[in-house]
N, C-alpha and C. Protein backbone atom coordinates (compact mmCIF):
# COMPACT_ATOMS: atom_id res chain seq x y z
N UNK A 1 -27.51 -118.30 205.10
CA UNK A 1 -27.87 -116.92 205.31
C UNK A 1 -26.78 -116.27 206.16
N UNK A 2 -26.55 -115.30 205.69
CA UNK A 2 -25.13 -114.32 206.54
C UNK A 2 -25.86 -113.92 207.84
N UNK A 3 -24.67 -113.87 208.76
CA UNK A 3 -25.44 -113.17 210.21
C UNK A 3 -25.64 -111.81 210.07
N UNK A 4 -26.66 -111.68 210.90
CA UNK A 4 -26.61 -109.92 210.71
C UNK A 4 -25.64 -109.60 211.43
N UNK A 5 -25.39 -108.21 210.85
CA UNK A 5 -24.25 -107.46 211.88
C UNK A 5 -24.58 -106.88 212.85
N UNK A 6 -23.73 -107.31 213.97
CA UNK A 6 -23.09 -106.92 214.93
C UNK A 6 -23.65 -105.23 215.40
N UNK A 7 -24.05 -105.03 216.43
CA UNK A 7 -24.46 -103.96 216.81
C UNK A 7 -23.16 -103.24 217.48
N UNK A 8 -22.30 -101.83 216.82
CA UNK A 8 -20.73 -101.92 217.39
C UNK A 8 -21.42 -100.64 219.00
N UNK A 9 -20.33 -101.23 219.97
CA UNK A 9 -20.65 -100.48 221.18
C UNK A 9 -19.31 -99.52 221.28
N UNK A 10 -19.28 -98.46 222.62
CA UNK A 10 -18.34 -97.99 222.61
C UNK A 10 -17.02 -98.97 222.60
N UNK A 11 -15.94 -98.98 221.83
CA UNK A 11 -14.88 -99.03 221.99
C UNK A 11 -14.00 -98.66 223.13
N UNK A 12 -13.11 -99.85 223.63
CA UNK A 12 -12.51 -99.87 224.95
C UNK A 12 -10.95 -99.49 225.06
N UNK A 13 -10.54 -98.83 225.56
CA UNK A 13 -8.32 -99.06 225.09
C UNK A 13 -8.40 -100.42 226.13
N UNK A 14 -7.25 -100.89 225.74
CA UNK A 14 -6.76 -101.84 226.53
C UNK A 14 -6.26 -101.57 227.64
N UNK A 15 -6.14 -102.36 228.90
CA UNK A 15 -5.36 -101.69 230.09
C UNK A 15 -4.06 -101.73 230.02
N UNK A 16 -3.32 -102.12 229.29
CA UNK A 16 -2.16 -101.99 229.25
C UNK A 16 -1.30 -100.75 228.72
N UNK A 17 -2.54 -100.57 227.45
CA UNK A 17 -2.07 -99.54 226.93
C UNK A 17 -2.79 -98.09 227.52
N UNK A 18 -3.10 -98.30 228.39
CA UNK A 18 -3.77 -97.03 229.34
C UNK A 18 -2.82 -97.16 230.40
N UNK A 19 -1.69 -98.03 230.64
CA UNK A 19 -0.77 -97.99 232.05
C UNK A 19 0.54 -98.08 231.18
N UNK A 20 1.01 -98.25 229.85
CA UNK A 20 2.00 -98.63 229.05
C UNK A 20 2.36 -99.99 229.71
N UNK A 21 1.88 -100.51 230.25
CA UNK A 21 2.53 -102.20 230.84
C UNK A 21 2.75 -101.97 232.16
N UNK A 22 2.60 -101.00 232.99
CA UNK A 22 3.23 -100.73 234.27
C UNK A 22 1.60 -101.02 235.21
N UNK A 23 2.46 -102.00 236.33
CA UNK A 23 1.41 -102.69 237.04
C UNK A 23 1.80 -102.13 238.81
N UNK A 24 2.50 -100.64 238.73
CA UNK A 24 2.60 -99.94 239.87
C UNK A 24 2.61 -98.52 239.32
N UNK A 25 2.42 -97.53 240.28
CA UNK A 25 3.04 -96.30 240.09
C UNK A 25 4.46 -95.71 240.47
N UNK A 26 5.18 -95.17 240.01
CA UNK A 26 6.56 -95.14 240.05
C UNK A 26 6.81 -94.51 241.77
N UNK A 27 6.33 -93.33 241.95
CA UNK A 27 6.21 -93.29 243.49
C UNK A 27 4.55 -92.76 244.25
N UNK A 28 4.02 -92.44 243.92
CA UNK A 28 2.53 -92.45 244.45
C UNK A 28 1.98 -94.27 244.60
N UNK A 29 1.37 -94.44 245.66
CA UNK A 29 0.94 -95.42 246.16
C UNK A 29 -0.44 -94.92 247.05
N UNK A 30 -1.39 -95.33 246.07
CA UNK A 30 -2.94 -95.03 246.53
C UNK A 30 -3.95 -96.67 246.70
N UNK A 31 -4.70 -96.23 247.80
CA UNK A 31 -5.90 -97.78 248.36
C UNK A 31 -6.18 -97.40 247.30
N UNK A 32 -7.69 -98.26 247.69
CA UNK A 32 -8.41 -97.94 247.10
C UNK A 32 -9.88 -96.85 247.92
N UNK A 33 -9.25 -97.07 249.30
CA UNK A 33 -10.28 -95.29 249.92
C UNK A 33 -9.57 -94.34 249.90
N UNK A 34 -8.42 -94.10 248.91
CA UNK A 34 -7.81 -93.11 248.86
C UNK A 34 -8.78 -91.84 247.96
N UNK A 35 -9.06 -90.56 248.99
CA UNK A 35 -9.72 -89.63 247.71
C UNK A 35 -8.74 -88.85 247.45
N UNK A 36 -9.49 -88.18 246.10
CA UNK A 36 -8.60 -87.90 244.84
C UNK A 36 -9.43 -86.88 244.67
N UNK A 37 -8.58 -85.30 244.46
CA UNK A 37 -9.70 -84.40 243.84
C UNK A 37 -8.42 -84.01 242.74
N UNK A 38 -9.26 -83.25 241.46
CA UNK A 38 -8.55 -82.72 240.64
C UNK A 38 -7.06 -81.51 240.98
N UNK A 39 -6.45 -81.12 240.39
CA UNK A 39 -5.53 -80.04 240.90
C UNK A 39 -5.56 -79.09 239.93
N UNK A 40 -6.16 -79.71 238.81
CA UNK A 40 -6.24 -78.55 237.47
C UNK A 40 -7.64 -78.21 237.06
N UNK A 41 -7.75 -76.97 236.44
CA UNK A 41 -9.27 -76.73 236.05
C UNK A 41 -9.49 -77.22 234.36
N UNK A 42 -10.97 -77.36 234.43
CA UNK A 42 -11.29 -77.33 233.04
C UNK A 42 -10.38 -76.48 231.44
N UNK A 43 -10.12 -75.74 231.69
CA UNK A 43 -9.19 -75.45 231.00
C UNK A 43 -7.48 -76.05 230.67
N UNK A 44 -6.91 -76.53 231.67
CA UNK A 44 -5.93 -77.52 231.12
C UNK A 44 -6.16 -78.71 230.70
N UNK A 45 -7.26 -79.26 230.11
CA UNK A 45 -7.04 -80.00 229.98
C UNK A 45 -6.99 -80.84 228.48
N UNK A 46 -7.21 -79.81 227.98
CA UNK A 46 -6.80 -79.55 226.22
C UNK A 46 -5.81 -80.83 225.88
N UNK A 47 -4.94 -80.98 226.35
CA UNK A 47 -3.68 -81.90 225.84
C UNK A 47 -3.49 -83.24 226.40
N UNK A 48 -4.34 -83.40 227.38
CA UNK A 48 -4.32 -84.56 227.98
C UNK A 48 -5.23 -85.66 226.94
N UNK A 49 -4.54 -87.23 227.64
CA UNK A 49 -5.70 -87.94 227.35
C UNK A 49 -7.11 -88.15 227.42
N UNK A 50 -8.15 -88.60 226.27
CA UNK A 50 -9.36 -88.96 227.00
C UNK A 50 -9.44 -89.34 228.33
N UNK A 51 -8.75 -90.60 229.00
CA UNK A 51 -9.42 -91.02 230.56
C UNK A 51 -9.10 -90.48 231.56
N UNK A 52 -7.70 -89.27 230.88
CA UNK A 52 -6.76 -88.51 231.95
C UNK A 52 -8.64 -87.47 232.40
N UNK A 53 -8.87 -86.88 231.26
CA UNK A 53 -9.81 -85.22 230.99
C UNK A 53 -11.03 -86.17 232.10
N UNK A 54 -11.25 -87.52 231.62
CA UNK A 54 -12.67 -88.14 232.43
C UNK A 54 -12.50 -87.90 233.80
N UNK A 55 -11.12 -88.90 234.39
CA UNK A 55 -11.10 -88.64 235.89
C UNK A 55 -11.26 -87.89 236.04
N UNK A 56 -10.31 -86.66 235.91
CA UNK A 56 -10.00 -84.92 236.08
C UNK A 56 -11.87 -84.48 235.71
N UNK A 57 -12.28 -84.90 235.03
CA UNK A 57 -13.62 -83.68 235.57
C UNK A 57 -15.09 -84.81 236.37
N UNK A 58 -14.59 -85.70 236.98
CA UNK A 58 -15.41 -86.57 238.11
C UNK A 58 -14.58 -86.34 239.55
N UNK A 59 -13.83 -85.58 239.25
CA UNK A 59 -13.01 -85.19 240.83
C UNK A 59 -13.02 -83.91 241.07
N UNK A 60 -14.18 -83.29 241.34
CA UNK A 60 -14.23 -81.56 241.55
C UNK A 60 -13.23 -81.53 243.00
N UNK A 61 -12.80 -80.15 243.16
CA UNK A 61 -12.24 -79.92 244.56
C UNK A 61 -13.79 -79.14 245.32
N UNK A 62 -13.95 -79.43 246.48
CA UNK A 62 -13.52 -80.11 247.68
C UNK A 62 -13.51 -81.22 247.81
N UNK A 63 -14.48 -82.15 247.56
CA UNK A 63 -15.10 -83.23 247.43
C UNK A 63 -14.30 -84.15 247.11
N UNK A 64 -14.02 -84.48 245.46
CA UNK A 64 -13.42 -85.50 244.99
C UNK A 64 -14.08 -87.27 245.39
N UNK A 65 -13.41 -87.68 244.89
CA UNK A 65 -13.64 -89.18 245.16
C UNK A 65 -12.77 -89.94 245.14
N UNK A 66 -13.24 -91.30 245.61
CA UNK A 66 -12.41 -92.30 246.21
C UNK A 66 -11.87 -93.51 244.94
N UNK A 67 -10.52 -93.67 245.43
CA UNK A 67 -10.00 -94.54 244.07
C UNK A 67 -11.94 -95.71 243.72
N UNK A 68 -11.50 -96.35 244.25
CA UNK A 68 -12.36 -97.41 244.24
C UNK A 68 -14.05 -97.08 243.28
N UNK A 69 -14.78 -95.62 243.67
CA UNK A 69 -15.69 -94.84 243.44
C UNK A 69 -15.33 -94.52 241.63
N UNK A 70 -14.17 -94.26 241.38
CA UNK A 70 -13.47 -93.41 239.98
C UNK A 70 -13.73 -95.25 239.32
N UNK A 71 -12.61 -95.88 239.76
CA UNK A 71 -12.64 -97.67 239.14
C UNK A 71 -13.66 -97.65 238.68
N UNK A 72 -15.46 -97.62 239.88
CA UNK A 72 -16.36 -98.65 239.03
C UNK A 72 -16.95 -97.45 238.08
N UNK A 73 -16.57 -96.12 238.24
CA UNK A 73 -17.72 -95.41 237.00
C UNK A 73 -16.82 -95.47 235.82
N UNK A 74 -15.48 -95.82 235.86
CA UNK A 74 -14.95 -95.72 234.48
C UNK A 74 -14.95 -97.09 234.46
N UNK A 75 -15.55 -98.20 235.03
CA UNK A 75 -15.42 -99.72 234.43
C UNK A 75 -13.93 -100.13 233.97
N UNK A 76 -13.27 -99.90 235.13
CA UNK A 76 -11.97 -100.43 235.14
C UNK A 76 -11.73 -100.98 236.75
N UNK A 77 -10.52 -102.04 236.35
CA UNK A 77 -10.46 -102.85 237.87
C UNK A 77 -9.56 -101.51 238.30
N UNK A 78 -9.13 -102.28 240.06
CA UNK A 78 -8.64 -101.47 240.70
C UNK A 78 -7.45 -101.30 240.57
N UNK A 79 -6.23 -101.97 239.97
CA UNK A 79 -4.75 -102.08 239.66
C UNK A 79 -4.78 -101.12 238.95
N UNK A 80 -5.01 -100.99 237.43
CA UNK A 80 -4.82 -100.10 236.50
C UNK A 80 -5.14 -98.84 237.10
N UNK A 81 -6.54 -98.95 237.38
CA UNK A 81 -6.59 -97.37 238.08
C UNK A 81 -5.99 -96.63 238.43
N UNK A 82 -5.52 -97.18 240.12
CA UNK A 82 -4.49 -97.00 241.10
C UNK A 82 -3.15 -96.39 240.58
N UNK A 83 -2.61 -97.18 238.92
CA UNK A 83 -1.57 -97.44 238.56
C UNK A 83 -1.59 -95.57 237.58
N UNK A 84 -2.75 -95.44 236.93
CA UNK A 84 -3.13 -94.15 236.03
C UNK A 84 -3.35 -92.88 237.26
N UNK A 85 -4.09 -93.44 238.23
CA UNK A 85 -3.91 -91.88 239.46
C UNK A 85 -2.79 -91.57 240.27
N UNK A 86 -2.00 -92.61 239.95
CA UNK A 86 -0.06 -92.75 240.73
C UNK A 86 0.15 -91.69 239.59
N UNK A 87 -0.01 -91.92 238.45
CA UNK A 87 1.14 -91.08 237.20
C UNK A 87 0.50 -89.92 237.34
N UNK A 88 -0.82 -89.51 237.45
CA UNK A 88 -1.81 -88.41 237.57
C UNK A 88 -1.10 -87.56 238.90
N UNK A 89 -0.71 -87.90 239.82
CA UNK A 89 -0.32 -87.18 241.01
C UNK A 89 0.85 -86.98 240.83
N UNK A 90 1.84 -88.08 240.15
CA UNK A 90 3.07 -87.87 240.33
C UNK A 90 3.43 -86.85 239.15
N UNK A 91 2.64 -86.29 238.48
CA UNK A 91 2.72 -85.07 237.60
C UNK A 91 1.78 -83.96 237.75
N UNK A 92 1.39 -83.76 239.05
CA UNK A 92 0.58 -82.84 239.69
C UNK A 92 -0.83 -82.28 239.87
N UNK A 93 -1.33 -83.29 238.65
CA UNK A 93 -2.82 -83.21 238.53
C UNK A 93 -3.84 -83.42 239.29
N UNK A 94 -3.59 -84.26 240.28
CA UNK A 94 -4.67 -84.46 241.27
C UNK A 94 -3.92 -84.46 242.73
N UNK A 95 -5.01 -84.06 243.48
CA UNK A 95 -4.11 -84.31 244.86
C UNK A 95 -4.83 -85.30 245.26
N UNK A 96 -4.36 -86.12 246.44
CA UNK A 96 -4.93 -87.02 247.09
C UNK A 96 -4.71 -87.23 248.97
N UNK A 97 -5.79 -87.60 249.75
CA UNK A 97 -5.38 -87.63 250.83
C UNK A 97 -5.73 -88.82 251.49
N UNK A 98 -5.24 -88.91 252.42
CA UNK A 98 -5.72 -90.43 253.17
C UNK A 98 -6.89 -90.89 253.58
N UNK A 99 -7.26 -92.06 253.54
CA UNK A 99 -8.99 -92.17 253.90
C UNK A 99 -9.28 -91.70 255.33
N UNK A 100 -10.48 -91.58 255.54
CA UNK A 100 -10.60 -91.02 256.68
C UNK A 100 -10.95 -91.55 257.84
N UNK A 101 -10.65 -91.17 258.90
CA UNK A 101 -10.01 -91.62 260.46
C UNK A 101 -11.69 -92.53 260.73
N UNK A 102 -11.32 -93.37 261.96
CA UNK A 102 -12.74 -94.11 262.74
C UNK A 102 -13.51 -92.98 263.34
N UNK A 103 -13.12 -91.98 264.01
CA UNK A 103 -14.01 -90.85 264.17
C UNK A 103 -14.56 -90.27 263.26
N UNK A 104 -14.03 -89.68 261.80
CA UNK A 104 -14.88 -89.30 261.05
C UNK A 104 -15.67 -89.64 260.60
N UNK A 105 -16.41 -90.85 260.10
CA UNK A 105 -16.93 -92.40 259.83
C UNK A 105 -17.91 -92.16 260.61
N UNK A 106 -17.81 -92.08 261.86
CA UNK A 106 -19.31 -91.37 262.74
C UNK A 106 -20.11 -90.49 262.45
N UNK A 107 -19.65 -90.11 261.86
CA UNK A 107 -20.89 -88.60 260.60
C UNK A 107 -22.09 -89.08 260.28
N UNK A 108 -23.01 -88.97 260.91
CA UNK A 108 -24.25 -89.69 260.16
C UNK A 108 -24.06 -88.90 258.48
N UNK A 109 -24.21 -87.70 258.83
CA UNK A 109 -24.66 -87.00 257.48
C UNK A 109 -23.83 -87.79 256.11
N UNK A 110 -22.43 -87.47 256.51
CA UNK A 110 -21.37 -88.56 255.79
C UNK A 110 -22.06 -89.92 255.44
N UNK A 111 -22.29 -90.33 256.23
CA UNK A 111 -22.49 -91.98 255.77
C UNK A 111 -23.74 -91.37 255.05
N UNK A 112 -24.44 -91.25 255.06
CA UNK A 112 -25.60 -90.23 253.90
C UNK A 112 -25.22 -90.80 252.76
N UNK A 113 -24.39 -89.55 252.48
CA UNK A 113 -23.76 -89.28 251.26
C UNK A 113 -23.09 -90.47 250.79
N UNK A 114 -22.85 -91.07 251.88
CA UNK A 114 -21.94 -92.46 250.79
C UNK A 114 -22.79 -93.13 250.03
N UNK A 115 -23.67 -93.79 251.42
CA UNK A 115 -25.02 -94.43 250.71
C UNK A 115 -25.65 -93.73 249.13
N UNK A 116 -25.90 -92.46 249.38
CA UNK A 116 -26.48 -92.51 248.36
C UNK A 116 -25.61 -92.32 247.13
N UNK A 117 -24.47 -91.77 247.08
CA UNK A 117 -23.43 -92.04 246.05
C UNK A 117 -23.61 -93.56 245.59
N UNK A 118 -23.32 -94.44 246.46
CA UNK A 118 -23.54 -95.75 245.79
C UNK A 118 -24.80 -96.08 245.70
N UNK A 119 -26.01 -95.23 246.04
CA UNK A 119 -27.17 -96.00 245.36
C UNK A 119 -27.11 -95.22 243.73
N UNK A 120 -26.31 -94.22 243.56
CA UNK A 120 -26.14 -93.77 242.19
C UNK A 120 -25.38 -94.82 241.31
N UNK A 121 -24.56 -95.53 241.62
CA UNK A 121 -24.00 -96.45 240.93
C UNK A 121 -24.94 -97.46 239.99
């Protein structure tokens, strides 16, 4: 008896071919608590790639999010990522700033929001 078929799920690109083989960014160098907000609006983003348009509209400005935060909702490790928001900045699309200081971290309200961001996960 033949097997039944296969139930097909979304389809994945490869990480390689989402970084072309490149296992750094040429000059952007992001953690992974590096946040990241978009730099372009919904409207540019016509010409870009699918995962370019995904990040770009999960990173609203002010807010944005943290490499690490972008990794697990697009189910990618942290190299490639890192390696796709290096090329993303280094062509002006997103800005990014440094994680934030041991005083800020004292925010109750902040730690809030983290928590429950990751109880959204």
């Amino acid at each position: 008896m033949p097997d039944a078929p296969q139930p097909r799920g979304h389809r994945r690109t490869r990480l390689y071919a989402l970084t072309d083989g490149r296992t750094a960014a040429p000059r952007t160098v992001l953690t992974m608590d590096t946040m990241i907000t978009a730099a372009v609006g919904g409207d540019a983003l016509g010409g870009l790639p699918t995962e370019w348009q995904t990040i770009l509209a999960m990173c609203p400005s002010p807010d944005g999010r943290a490499v690490a935060e972008i990794a697990a909702r697009m189910r990618m490790r942290l190299t490639p990522m890192a390696v796709l928001l290096g090329e993303l900045a280094d062509r002006g699309l997103i800005r990014h700033r440094a994680p934030l200081e041991g005083a800020e971290t004292s925010n109750v309200h902040l730690l809030m929001r983290i928590r429950d961001s990751l109880a959204h996960l």
